[in-house]
PDB file of N, CA and C in Angstrom:
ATOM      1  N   UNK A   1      -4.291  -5.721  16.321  1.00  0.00           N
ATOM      2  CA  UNK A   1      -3.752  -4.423  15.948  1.00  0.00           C
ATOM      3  C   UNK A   1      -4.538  -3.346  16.689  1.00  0.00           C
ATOM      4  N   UNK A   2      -3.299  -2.369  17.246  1.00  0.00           N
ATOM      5  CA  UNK A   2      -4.932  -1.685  18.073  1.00  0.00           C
ATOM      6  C   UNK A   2      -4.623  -0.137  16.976  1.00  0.00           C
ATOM      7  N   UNK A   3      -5.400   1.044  18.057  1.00  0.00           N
ATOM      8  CA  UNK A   3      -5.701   2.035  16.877  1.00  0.00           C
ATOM      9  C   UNK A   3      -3.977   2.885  17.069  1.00  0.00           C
ATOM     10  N   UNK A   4      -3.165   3.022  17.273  1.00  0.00           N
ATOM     11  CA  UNK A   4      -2.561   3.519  17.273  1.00  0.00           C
ATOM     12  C   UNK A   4      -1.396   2.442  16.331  1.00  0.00           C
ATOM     13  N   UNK A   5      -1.627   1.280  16.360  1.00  0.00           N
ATOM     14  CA  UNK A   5      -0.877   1.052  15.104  1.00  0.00           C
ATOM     15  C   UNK A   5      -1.013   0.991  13.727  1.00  0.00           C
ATOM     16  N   UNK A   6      -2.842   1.387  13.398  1.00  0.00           N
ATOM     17  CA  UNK A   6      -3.364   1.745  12.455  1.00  0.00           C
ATOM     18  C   UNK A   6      -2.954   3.006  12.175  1.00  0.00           C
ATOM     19  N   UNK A   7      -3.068   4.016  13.100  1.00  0.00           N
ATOM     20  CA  UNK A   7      -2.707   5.290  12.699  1.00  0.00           C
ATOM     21  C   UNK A   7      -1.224   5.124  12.188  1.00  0.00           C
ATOM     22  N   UNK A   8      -0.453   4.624  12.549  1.00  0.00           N
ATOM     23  CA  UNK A   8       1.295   4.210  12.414  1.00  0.00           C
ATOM     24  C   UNK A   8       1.304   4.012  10.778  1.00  0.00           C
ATOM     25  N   UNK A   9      -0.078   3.307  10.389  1.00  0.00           N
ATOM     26  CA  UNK A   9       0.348   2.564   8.962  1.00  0.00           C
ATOM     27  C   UNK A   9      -0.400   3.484   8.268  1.00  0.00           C
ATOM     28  N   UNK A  10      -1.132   4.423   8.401  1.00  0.00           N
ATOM     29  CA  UNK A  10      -2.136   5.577   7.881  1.00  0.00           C
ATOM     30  C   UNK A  10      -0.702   6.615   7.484  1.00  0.00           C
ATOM     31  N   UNK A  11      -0.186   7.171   8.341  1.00  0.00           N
ATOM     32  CA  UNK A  11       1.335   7.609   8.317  1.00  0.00           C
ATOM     33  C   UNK A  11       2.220   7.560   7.317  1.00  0.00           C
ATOM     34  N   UNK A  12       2.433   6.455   7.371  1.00  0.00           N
ATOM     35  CA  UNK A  12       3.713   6.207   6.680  1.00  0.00           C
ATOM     36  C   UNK A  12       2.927   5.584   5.193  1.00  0.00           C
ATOM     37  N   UNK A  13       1.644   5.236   4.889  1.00  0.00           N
ATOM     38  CA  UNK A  13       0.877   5.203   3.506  1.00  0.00           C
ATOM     39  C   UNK A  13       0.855   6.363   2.987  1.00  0.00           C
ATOM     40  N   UNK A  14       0.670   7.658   3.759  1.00  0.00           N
ATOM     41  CA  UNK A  14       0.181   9.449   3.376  1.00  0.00           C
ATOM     42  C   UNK A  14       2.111   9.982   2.902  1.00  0.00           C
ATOM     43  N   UNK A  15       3.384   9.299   3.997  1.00  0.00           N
ATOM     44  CA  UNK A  15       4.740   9.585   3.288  1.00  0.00           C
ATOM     45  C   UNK A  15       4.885   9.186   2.201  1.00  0.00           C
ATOM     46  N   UNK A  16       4.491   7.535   1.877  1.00  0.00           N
ATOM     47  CA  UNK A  16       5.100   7.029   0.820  1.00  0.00           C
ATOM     48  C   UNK A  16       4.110   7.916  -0.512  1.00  0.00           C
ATOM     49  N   UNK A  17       2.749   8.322  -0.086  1.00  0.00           N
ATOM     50  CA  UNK A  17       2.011   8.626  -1.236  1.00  0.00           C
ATOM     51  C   UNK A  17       2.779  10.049  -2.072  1.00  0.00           C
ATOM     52  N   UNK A  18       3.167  10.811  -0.780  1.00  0.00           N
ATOM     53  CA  UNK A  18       3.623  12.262  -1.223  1.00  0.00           C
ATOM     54  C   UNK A  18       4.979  12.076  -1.305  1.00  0.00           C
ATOM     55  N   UNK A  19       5.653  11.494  -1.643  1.00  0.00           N
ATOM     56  CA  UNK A  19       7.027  11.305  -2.069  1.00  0.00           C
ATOM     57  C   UNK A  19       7.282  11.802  -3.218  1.00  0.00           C
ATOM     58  N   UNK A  20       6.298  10.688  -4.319  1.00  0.00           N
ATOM     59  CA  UNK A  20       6.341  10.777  -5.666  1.00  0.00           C
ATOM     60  C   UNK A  20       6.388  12.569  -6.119  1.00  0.00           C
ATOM     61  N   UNK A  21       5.304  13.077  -5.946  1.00  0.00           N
ATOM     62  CA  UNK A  21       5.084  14.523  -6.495  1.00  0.00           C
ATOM     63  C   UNK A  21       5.787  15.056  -6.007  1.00  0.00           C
ATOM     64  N   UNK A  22       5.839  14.753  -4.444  1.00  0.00           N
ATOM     65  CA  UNK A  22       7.250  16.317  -4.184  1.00  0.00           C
ATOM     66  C   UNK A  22       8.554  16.048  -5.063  1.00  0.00           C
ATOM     67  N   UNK A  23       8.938  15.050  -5.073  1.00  0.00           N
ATOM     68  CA  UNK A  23      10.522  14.932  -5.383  1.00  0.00           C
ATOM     69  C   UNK A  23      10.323  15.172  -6.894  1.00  0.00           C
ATOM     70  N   UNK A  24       9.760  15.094  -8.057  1.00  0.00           N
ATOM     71  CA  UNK A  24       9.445  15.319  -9.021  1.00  0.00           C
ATOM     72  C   UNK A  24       7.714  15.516  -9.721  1.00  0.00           C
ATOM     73  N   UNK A  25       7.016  16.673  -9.428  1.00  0.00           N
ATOM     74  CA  UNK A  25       6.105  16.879  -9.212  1.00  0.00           C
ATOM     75  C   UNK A  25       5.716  16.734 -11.435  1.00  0.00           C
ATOM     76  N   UNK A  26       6.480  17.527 -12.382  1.00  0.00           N
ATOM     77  CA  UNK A  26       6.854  17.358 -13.159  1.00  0.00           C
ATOM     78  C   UNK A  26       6.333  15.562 -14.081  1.00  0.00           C
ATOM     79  N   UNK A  27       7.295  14.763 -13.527  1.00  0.00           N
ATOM     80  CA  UNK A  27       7.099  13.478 -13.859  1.00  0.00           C
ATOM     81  C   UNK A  27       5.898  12.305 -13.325  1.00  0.00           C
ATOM     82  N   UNK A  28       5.707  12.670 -12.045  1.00  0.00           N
ATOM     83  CA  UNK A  28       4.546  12.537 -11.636  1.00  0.00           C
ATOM     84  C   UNK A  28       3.070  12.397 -12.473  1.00  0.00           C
ATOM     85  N   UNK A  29       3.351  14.499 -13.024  1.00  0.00           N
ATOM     86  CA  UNK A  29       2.027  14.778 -13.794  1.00  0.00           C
ATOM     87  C   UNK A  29       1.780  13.702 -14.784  1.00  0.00           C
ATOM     88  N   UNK A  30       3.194  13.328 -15.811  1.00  0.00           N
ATOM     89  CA  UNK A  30       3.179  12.623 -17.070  1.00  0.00           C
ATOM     90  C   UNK A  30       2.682  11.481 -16.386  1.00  0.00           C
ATOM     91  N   UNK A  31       3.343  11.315 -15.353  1.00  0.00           N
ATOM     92  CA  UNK A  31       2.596   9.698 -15.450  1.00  0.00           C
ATOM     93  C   UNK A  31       1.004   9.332 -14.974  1.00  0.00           C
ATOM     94  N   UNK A  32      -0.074  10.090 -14.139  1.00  0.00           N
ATOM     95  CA  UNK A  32      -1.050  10.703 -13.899  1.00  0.00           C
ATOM     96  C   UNK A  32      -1.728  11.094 -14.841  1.00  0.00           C
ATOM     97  N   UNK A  33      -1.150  11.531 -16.352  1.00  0.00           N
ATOM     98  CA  UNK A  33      -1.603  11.468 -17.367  1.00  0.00           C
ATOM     99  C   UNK A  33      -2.027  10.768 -18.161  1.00  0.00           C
ATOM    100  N   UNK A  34      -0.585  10.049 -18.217  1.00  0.00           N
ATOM    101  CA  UNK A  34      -0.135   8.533 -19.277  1.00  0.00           C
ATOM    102  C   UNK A  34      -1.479   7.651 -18.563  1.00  0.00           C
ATOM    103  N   UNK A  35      -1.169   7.220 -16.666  1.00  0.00           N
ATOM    104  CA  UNK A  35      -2.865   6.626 -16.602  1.00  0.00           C
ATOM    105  C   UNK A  35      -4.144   6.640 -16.772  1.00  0.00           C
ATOM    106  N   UNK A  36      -4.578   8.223 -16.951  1.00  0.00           N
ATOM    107  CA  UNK A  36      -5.864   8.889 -17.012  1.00  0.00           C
ATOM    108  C   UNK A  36      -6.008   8.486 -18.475  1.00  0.00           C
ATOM    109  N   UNK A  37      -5.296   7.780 -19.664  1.00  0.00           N
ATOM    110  CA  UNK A  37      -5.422   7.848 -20.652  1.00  0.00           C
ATOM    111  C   UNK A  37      -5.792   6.418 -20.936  1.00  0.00           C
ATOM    112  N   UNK A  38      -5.422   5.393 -19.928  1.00  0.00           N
ATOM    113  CA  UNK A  38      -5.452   4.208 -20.267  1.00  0.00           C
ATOM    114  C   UNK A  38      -6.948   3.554 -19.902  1.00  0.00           C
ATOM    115  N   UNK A  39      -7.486   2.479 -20.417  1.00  0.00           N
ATOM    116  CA  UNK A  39      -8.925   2.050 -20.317  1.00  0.00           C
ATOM    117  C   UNK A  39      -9.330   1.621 -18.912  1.00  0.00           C
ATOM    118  N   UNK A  40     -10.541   1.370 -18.593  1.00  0.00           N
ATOM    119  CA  UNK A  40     -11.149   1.495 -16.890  1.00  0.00           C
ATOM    120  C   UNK A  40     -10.558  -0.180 -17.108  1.00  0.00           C
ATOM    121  N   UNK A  41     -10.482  -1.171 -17.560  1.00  0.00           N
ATOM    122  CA  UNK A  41     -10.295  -2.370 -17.458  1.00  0.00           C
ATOM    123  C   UNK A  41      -8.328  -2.730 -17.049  1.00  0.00           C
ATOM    124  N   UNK A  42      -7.859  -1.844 -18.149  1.00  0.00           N
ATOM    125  CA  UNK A  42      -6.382  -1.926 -17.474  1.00  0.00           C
ATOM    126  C   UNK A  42      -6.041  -0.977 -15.841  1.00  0.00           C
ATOM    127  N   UNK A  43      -6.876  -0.462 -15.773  1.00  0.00           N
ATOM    128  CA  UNK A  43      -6.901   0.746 -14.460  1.00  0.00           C
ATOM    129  C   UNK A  43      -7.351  -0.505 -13.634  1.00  0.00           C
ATOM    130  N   UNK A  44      -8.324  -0.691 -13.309  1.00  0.00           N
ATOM    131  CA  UNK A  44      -9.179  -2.142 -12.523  1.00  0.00           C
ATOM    132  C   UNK A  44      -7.938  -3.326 -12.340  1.00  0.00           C
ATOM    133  N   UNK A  45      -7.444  -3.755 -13.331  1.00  0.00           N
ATOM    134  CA  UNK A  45      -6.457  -5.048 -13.066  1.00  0.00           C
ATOM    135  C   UNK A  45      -5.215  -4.158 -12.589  1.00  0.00           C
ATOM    136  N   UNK A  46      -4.975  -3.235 -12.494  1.00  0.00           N
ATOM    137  CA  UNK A  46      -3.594  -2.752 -11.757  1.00  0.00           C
ATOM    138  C   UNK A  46      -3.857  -2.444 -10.405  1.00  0.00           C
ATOM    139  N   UNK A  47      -5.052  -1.911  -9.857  1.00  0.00           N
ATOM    140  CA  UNK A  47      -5.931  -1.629  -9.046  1.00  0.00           C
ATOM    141  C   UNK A  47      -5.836  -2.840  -7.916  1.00  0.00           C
ATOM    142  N   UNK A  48      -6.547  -3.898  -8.599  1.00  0.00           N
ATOM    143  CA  UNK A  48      -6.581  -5.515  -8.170  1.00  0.00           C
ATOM    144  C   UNK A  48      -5.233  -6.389  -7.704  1.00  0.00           C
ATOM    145  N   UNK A  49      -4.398  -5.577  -8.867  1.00  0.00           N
ATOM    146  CA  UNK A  49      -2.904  -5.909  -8.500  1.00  0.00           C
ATOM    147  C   UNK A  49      -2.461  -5.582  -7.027  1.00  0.00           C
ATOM    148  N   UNK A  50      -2.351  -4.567  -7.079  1.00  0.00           N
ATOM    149  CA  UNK A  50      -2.402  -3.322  -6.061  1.00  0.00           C
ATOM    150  C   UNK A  50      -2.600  -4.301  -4.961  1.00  0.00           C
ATOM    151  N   UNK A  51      -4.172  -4.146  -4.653  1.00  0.00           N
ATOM    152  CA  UNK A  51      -4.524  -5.391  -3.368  1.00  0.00           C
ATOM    153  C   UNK A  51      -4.159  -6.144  -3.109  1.00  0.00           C
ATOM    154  N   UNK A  52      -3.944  -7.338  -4.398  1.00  0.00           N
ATOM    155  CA  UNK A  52      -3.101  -8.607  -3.941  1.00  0.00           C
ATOM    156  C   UNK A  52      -2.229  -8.468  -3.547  1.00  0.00           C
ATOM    157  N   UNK A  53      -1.101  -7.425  -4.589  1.00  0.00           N
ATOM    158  CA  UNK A  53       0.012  -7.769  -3.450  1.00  0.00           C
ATOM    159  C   UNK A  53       0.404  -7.451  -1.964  1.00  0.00           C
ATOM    160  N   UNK A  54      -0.820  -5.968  -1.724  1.00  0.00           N
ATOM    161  CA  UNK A  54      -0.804  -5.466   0.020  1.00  0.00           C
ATOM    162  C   UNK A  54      -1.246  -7.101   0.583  1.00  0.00           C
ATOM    163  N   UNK A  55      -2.446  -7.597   0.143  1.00  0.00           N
ATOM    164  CA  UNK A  55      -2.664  -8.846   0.801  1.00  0.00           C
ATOM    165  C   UNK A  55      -1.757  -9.841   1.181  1.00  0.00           C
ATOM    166  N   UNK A  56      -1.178 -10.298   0.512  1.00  0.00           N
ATOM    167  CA  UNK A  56       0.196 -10.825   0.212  1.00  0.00           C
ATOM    168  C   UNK A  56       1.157 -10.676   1.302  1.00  0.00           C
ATOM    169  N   UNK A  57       1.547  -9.383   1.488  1.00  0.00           N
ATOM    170  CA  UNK A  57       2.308  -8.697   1.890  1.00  0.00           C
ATOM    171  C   UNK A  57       2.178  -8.962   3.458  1.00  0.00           C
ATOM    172  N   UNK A  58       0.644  -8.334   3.514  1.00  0.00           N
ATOM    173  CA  UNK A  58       0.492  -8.582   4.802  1.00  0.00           C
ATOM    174  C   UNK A  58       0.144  -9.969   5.936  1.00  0.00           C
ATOM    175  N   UNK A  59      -0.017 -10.746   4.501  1.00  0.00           N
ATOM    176  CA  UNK A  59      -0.051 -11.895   5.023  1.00  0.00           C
ATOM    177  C   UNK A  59       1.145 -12.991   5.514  1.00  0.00           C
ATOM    178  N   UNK A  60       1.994 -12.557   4.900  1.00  0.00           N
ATOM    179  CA  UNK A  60       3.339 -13.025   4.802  1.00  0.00           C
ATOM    180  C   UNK A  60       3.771 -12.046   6.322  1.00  0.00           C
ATOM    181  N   UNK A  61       4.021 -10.791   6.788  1.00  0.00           N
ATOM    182  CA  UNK A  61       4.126  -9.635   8.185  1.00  0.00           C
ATOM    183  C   UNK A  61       3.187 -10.871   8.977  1.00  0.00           C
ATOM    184  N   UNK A  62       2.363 -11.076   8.832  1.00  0.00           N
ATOM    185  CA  UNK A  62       1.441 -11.648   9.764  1.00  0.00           C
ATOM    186  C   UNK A  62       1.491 -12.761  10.235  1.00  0.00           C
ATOM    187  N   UNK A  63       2.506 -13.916   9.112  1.00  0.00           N
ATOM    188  CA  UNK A  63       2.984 -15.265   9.771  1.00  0.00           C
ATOM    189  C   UNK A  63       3.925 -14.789  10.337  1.00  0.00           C
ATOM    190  N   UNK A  64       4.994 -14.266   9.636  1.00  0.00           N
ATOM    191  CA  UNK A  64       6.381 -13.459  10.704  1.00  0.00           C
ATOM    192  C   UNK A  64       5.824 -13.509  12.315  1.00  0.00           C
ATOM    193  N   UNK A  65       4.897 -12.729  12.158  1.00  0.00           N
ATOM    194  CA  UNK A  65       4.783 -12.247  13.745  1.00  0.00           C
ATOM    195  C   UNK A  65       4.172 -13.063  14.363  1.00  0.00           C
ATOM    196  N   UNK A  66       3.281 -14.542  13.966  1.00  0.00           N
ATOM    197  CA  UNK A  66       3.290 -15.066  14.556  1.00  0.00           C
ATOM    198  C   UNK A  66       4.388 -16.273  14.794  1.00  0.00           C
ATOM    199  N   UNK A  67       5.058 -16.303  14.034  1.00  0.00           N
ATOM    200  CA  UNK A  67       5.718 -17.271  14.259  1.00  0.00           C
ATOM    201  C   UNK A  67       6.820 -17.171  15.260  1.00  0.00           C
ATOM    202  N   UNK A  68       7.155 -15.787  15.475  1.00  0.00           N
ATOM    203  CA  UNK A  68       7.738 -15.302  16.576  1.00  0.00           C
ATOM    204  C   UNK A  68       7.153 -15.107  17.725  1.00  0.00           C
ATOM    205  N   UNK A  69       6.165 -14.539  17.936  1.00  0.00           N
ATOM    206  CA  UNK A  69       5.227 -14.148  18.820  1.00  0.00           C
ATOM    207  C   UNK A  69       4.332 -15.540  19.305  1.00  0.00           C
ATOM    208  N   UNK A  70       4.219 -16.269  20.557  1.00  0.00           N
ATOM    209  CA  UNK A  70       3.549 -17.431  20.429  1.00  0.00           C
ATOM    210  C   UNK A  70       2.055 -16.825  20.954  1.00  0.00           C
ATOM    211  N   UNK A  71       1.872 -15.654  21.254  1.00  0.00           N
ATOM    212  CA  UNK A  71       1.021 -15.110  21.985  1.00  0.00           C
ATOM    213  C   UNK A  71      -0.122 -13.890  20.983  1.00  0.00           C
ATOM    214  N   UNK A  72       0.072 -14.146  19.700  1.00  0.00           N
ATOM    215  CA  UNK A  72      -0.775 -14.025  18.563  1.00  0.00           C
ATOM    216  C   UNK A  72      -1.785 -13.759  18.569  1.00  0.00           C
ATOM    217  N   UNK A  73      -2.652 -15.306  19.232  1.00  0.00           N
ATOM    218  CA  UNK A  73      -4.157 -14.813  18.711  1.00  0.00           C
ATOM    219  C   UNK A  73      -4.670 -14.347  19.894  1.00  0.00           C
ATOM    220  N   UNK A  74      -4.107 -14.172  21.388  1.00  0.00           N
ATOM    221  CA  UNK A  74      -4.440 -13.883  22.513  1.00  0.00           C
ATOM    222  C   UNK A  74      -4.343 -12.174  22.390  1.00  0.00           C
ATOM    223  N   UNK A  75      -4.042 -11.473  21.031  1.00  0.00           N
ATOM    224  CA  UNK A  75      -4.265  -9.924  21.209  1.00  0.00           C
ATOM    225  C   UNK A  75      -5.253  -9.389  21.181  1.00  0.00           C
TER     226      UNK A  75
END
């Protein structure tokens, strides 16, 4: 991956983040609330969630491309 396809995924992480509040900034708050209310242990396992499934995710993008790409680990 070089740096300009990092920046690509920096991008489009900063769109998907500001979606939520612009389009309903309102419902957002409640829910920003509703979490700030819940315990550091349920925050932590959603958190953890979170990772696994980017891991996941990207691990699964990452056979894709090699399995197409025979020229993989030569990047």
């Amino acid at each position: 991956m070089d740096l300009f396809t990092f920046l690509q995924a920096i991008a489009i992480f900063l769109i998907l983040e500001g979606l939520f509040p612009f389009l309903s900034p309102s419902k957002w708050r409640e829910y920003i609330t509703s979490i700030a209310s819940k315990d550091d242990k349920f925050i932590r396992n959603m958190g953890l969630l979170s990772v696994l499934l980017g891991v996941i995710f990207l691990c699964i993008l990452l056979y894709i491309d090699y399995s197409y790409n025979s020229d993989f680990l030569m990047d």
